[in-house]
Protein backbone atom coordinates (compact mmCIF):
# COMPACT_ATOMS: atom_id res chain seq x y z
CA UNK A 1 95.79 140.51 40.44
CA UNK A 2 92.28 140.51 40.91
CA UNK A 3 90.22 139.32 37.68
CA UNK A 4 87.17 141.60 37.52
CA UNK A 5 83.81 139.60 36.80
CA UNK A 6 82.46 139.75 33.71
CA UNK A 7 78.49 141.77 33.53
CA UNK A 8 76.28 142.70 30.76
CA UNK A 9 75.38 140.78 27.29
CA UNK A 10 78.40 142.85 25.91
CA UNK A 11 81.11 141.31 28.42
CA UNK A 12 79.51 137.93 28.46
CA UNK A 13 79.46 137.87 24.32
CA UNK A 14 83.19 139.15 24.44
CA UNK A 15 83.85 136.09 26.74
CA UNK A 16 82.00 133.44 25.04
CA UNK A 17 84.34 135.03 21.42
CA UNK A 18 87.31 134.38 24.00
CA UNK A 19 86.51 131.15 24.98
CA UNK A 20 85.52 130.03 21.30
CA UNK A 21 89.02 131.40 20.07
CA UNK A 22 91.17 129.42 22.49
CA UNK A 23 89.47 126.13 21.56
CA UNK A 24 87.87 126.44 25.29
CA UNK A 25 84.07 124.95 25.00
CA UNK A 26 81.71 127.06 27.26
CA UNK A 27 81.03 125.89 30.48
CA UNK A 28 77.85 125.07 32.29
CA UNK A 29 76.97 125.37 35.61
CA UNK A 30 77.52 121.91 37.72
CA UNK A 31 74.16 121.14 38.15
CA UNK A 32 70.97 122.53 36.78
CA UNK A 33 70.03 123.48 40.66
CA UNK A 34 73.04 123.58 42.06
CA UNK A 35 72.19 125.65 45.21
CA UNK A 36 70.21 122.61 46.47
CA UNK A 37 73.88 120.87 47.31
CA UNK A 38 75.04 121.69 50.74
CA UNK A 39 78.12 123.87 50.77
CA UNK A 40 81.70 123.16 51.83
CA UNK A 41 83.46 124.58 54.74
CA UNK A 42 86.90 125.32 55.79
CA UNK A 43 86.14 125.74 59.86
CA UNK A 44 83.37 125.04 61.75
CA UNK A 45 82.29 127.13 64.64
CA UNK A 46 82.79 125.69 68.51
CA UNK A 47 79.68 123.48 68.76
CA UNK A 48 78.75 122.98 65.34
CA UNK A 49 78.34 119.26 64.19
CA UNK A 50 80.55 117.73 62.07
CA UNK A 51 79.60 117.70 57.91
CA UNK A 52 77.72 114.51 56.96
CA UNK A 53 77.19 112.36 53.84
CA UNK A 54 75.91 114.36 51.51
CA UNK A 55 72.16 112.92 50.36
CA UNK A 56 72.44 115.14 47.00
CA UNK A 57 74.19 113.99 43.81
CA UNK A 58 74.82 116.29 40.55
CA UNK A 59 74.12 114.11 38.08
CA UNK A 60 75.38 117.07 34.94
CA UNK A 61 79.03 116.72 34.38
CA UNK A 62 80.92 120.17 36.75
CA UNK A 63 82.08 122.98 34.57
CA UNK A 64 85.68 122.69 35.36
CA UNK A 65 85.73 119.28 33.57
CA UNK A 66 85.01 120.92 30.52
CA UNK A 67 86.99 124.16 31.34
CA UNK A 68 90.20 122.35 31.45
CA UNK A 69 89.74 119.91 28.87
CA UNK A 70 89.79 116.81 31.62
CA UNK A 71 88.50 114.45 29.22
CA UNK A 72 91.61 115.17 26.23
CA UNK A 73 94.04 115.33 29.52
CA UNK A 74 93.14 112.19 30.82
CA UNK A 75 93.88 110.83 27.61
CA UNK A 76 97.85 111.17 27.43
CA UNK A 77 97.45 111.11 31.61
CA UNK A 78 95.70 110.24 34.84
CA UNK A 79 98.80 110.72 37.50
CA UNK A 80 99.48 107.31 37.86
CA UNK A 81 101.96 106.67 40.06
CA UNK A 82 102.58 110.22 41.87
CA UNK A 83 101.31 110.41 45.10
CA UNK A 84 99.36 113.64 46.53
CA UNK A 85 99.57 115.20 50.30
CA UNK A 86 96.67 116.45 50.68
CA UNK A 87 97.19 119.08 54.13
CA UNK A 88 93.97 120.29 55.35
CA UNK A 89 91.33 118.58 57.46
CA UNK A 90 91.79 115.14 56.72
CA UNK A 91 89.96 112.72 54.48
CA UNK A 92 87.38 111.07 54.92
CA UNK A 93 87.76 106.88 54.77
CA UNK A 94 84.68 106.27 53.30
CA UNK A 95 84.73 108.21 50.24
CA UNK A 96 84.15 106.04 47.31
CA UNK A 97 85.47 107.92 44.23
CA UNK A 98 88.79 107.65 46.65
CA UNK A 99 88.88 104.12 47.83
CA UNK A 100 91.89 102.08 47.90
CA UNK A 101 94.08 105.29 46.96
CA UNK A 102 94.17 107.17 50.23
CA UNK A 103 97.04 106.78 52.95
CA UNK A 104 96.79 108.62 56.13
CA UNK A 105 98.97 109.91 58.61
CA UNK A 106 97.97 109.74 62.35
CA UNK A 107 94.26 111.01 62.95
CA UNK A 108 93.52 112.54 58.87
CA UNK A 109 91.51 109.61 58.50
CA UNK A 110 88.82 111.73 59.92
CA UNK A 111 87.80 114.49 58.26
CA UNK A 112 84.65 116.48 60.71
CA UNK A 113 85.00 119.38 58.20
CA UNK A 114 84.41 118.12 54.89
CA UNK A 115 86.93 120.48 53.08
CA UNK A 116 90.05 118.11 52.90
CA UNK A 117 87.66 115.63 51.31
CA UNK A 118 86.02 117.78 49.29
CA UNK A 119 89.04 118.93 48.07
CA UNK A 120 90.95 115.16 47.46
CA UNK A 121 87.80 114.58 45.43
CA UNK A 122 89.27 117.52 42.70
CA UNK A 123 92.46 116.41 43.14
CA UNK A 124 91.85 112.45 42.19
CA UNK A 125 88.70 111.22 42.52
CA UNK A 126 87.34 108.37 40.28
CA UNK A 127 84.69 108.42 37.80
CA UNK A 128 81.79 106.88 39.59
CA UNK A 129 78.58 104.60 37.58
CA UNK A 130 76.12 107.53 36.58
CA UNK A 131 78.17 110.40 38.13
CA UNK A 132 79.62 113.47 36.26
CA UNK A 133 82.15 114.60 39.12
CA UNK A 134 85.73 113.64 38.80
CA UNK A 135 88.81 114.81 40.19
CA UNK A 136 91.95 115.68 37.64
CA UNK A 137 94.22 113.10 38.04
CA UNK A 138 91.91 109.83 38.91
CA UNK A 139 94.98 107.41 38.59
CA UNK A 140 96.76 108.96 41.57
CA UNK A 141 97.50 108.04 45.01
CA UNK A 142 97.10 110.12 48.08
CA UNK A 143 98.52 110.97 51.14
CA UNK A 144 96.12 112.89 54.13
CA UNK A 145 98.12 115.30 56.35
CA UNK A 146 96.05 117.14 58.96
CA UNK A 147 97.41 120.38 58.69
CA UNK A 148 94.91 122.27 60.85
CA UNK A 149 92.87 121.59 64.51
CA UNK A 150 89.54 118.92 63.95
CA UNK A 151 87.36 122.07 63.37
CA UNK A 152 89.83 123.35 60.54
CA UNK A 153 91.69 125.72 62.58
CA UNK A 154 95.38 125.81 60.86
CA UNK A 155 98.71 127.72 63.10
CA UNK A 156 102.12 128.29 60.97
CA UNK A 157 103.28 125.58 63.42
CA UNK A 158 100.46 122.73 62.18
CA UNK A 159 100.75 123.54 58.26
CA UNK A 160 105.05 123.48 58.67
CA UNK A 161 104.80 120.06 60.37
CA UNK A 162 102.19 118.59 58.14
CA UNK A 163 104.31 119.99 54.63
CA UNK A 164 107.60 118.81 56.33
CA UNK A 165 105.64 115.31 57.08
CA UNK A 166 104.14 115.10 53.58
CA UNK A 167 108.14 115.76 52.25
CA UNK A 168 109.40 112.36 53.95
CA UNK A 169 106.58 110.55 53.26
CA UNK A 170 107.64 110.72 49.68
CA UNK A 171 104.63 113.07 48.23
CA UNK A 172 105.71 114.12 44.94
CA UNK A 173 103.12 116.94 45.23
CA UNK A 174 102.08 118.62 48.24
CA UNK A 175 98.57 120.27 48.53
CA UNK A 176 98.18 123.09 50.98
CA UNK A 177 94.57 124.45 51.61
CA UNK A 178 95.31 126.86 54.23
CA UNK A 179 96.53 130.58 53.46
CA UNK A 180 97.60 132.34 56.40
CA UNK A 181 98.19 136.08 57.06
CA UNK A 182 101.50 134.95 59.34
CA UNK A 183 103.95 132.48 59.58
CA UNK A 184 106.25 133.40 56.63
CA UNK A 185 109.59 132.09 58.64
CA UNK A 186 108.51 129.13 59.62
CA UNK A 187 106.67 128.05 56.58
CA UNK A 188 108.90 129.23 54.02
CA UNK A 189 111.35 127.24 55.75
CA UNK A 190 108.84 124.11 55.60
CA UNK A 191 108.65 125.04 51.89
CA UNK A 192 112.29 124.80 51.16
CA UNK A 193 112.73 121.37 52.92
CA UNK A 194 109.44 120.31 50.85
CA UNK A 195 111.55 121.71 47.80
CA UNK A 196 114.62 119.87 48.65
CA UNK A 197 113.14 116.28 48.52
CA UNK A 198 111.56 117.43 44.75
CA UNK A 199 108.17 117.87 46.53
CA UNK A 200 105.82 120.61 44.65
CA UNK A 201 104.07 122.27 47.09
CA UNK A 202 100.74 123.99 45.65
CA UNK A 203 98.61 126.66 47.43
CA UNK A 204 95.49 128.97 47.84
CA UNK A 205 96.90 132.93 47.23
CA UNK A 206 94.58 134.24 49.59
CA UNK A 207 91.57 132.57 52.24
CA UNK A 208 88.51 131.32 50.89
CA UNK A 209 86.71 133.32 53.43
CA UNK A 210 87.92 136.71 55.52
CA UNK A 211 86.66 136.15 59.03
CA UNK A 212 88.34 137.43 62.59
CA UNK A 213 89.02 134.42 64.99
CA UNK A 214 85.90 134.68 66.71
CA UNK A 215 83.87 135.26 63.36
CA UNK A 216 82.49 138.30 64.42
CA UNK A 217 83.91 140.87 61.55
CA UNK A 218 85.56 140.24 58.28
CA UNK A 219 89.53 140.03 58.94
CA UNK A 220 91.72 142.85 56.84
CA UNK A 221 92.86 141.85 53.91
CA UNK A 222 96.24 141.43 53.30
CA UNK A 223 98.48 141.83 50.53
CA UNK A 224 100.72 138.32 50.68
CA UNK A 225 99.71 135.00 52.57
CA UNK A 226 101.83 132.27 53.58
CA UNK A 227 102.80 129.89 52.57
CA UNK A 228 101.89 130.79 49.47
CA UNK A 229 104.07 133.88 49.06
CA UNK A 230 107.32 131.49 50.01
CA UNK A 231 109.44 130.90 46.96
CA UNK A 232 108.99 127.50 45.03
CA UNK A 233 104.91 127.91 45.68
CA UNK A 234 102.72 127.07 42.78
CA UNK A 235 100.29 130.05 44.18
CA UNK A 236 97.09 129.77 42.40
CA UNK A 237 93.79 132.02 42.55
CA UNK A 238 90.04 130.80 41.65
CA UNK A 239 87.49 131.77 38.84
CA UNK A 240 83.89 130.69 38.32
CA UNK A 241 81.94 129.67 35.24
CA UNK A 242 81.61 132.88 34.33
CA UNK A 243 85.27 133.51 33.90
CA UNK A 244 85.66 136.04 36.93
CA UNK A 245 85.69 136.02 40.81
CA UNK A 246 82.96 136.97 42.94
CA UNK A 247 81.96 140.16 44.36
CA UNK A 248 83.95 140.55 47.89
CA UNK A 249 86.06 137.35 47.56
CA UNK A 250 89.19 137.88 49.50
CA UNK A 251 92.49 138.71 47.14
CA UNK A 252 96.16 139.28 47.17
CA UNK A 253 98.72 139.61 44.90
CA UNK A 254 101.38 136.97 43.33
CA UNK A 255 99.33 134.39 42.09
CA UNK A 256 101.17 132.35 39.91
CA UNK A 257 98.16 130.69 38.08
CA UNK A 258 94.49 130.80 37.99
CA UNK A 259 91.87 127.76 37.84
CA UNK A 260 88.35 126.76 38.69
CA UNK A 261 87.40 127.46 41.91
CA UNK A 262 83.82 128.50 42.37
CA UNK A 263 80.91 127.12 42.00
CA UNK A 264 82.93 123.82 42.01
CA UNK A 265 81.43 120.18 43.18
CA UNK A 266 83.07 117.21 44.68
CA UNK A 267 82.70 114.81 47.59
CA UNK A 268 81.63 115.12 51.01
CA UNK A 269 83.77 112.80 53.98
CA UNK A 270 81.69 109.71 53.29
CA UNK A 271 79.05 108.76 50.73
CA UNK A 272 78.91 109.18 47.31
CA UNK A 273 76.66 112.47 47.62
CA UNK A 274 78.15 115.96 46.57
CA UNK A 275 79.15 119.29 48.32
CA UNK A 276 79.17 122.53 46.39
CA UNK A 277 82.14 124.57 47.02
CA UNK A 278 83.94 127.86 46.21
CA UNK A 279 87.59 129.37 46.84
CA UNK A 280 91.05 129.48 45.60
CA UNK A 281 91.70 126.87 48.23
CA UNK A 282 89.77 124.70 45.71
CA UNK A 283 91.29 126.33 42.65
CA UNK A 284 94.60 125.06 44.05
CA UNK A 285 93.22 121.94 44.24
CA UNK A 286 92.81 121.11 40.32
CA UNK A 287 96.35 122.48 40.13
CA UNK A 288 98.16 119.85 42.30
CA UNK A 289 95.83 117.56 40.22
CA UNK A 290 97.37 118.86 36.95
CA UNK A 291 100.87 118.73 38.65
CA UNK A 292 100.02 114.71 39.74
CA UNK A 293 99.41 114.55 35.76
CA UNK A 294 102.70 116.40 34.47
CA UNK A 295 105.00 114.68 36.93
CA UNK A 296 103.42 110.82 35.83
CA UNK A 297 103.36 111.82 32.45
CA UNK A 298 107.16 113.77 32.78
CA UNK A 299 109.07 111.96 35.39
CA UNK A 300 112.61 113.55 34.77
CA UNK A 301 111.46 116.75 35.10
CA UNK A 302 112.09 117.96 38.96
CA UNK A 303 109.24 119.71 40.81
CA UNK A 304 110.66 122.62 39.98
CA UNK A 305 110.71 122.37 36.04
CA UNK A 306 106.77 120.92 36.72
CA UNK A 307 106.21 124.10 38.45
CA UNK A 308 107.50 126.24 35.53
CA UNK A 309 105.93 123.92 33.02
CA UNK A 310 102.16 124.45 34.14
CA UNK A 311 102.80 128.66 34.55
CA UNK A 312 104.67 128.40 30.91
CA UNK A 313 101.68 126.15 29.53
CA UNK A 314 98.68 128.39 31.13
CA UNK A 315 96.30 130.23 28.46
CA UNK A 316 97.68 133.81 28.53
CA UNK A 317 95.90 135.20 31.31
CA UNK A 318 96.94 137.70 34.41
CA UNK A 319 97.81 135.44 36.25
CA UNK A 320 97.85 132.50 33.33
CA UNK A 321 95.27 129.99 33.63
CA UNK A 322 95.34 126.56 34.03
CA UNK A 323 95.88 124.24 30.41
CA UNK A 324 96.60 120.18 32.01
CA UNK A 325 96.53 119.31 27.57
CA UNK A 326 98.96 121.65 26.91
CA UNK A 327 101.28 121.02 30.63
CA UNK A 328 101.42 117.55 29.09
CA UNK A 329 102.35 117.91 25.56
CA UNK A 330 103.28 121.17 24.68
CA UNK A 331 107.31 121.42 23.51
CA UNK A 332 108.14 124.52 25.39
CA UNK A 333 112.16 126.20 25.28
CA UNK A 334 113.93 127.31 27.99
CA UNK A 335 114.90 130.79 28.32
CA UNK A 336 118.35 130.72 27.16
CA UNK A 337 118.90 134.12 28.56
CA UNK A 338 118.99 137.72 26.95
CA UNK A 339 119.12 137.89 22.99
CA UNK A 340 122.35 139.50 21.42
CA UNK A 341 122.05 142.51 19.99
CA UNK A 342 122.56 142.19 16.55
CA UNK A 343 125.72 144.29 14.95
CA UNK A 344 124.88 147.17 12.38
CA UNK A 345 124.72 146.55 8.99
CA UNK A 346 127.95 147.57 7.34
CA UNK A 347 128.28 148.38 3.21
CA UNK A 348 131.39 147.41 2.04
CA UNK A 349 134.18 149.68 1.38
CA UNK A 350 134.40 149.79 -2.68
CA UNK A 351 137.09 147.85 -4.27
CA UNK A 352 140.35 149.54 -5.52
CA UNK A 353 139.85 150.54 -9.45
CA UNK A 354 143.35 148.45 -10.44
CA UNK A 355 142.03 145.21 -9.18
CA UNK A 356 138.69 145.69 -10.42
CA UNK A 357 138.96 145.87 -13.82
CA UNK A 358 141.91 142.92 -13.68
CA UNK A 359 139.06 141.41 -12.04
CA UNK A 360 136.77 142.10 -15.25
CA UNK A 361 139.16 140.84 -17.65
CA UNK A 362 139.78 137.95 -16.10
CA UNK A 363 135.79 137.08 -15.61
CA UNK A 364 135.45 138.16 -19.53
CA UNK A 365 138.19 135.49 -20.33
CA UNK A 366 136.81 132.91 -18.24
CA UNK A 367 133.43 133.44 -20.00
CA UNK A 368 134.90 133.27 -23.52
CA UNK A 369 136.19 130.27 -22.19
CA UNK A 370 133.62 128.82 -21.15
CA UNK A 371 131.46 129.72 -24.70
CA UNK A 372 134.35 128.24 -26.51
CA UNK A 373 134.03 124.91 -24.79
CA UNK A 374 130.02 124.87 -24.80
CA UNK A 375 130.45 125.22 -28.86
CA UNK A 376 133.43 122.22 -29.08
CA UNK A 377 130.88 120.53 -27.18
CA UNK A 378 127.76 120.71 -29.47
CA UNK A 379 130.10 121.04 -33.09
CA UNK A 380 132.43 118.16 -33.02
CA UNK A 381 129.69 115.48 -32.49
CA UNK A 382 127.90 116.82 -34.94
CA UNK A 383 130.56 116.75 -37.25
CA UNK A 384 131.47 113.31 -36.77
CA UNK A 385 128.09 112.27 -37.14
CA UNK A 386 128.34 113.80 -40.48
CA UNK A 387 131.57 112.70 -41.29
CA UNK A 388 133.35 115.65 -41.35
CA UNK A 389 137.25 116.02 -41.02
CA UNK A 390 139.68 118.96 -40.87
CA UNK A 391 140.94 120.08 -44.68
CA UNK A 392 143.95 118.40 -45.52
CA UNK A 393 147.44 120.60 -46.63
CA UNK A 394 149.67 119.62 -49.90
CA UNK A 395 153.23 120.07 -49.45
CA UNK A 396 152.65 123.59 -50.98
CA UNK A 397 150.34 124.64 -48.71
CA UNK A 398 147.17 124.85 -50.61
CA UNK A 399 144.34 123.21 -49.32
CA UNK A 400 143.70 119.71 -50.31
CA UNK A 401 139.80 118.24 -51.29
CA UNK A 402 137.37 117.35 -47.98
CA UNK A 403 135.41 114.90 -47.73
CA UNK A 404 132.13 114.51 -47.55
């Protein structure tokens, strides 16, 4: 479901009493000029050069650090030993808040887009000296995947391998940034094998962007994408620091969970220099984060129960949004499957009159009784202590003398 954005000093004071009433502190914007960053992309355009080091750094800590509470996560947490697939367009090798955590497979140690790095930076990057960006789960280790062409181009063909890839390679949580309008065979397929070696595979419910493959026209919209319509999904859609979406951004329904996604800043493929970014591509990113935190944090719990565990922990949204403090701690109770329905109340059937008043007597006797005893009980010692005696009988029967 789409979440309208909010407008007006009316909505926004409605949100700001929402955000104060579910402990949430309000965010701020990533950097005080934050359109001075260069932006993100998924694909690049035949021709286009590849995305460089970035030479501007946001220096304000991002709004989804607050948002989600990273700072009390990363407290019980920081996804140490879970390792991440990142699928996308590689990452970069020379990102520092990553260094000596990334593993790649074949050529995703280059990333010419930018997006896979970007997007590894929300995941788990590391706090750097005089930097407020940092990824969710900066204890983890990751795994690049190329899922798509060097210019970002993904096929159902290149995400199935990659997921499948990511699955033998051990991943315990597998990050998909690509959602495609085809492809639902082969990649809920690639899901289920994913699914079968406990892998959690997390992804975008709809595009980032809606362009035709020659970029000439926005594409239709349509109403599921793959794979993150394929059962077992974590499907998550973005929001901004306003608490909405933007105006035109591409939607579709079945999103299991909603989390930052616009207006977001991480890493560019080398340098320690920031990209701005926006999408549920990157929305799904600080969920697999949050997953890398629940299954370090949780490791008996299958990928699966972590996938049930974030939805069940979310702050009551439509869809639910994203709570890492609460996935971590929070006791939650299985459903333990429809309640009974209780039987009618009944009002006895009055006793017969016979037994009821034998009933009475007895319960007046038993009383007595019990009166009788209570006296004995508080006369006779004080008798003694007085040194009384019962009166004594003469052979005639009168009553002899008492003493006293």
């Amino acid at each position: 479901m789409r979440h309208a954005p909010f407008r007006g000093p009316a909505s926004a004071a409605a949100l700001a009493a929402l955000l104060l009433s579910a402990a949430w502190p309000v965010p701020a914007l990533a950097d005080s000029d934050p359109v001075a960053l260069p932006v993100v992309r998924t694909v690049l355009e035949p021709g286009e050069p590849c995305a460089a080091a970035s030479g501007q750094v946001a220096e304000v800590e991002p709004w989804p650090v607050r948002a989600l509470g990273l700072a009390r996560a990363r407290r019980v947490s920081e996804g140490a030993g879970v390792t991440v697939a990142v699928v996308g367009t590689g990452v970069g090798a020379g990102v520092p808040a990553l260094a000596g955590r990334v593993r790649h497979i074949g050529p995703a140690g280059a990333d010419c887009v930018g997006h896979g790095s970007f997007a590894a930076g929300l995941i788990a990057g590391a706090p750097l000296p005089g930097v407020g960006a940092v990824g969710v789960a900066p204890a983890a280790s990751l795994l690049a995947v190329r899922g798509t062409d060097e210019r970002g181009a993904a096929t159902p063909e290149s995400l199935a391998a990659a997921i499948r890839a990511a699955a033998d390679e051990g991943a315990g949580v597998v990050y998909v940034a690509s959602a495609l309008p085809a492809g639902d065979t082969v990649l809920t397929e690639a899901v289920a094998y994913a699914a079968g070696r406990d892998a959690l595979v997390v992804a975008p419910f709809a595009p980032d962007a809606l362009t035709d493959p020659g970029g000439a026209a926005p594409a239709p919209v349509q109403p599921w994408y793959w794979p993150a319509a394929a059962p077992a999904v974590l499907s998550v859609m973005d929001y901004g620091p306003g608490g909405g979406r933007p105006d035109r951004a591409p939607t579709a329904v079945g999103a299991d969970l909603a989390a930052p996604g616009d207006s977001v800043v991480g890493p560019g493929p080398q340098g320690a220099g920031h990209y701005l970014g926006s999408g549920s591509s990157l929305a799904a990113a600080h969920v697999a984060g949050a997953a890398a935190l629940v299954r370090s944090r949780h490791p008996e719990l299958t990928a699966a129960e972590v996938h049930d565990r974030l939805i069940a922990s979310g702050y009551p949204e439509t869809p639910p949004r994203l709570d890492p403090y609460a996935a971590l701690t929070a006791v939650l109770t299985g459903p333990a499957g429809p309640v009974p329905r209780p039987e009618p109340a009944r009002v006895p059937d009055p006793a017969p009159a016979a037994p009821r008043e034998r009933a009475l007597v007895i319960a007046a006797a038993g009383g007595g009784l019990v009166l009788l005893v209570a006296a004995a009980a508080v006369v006779v010692p004080r008798g003694r202590a007085r040194r009384w005696r019962p009166p004594s009988r003469d052979p005639g029967g009168a009553p002899g003398p008492a003493a006293h």
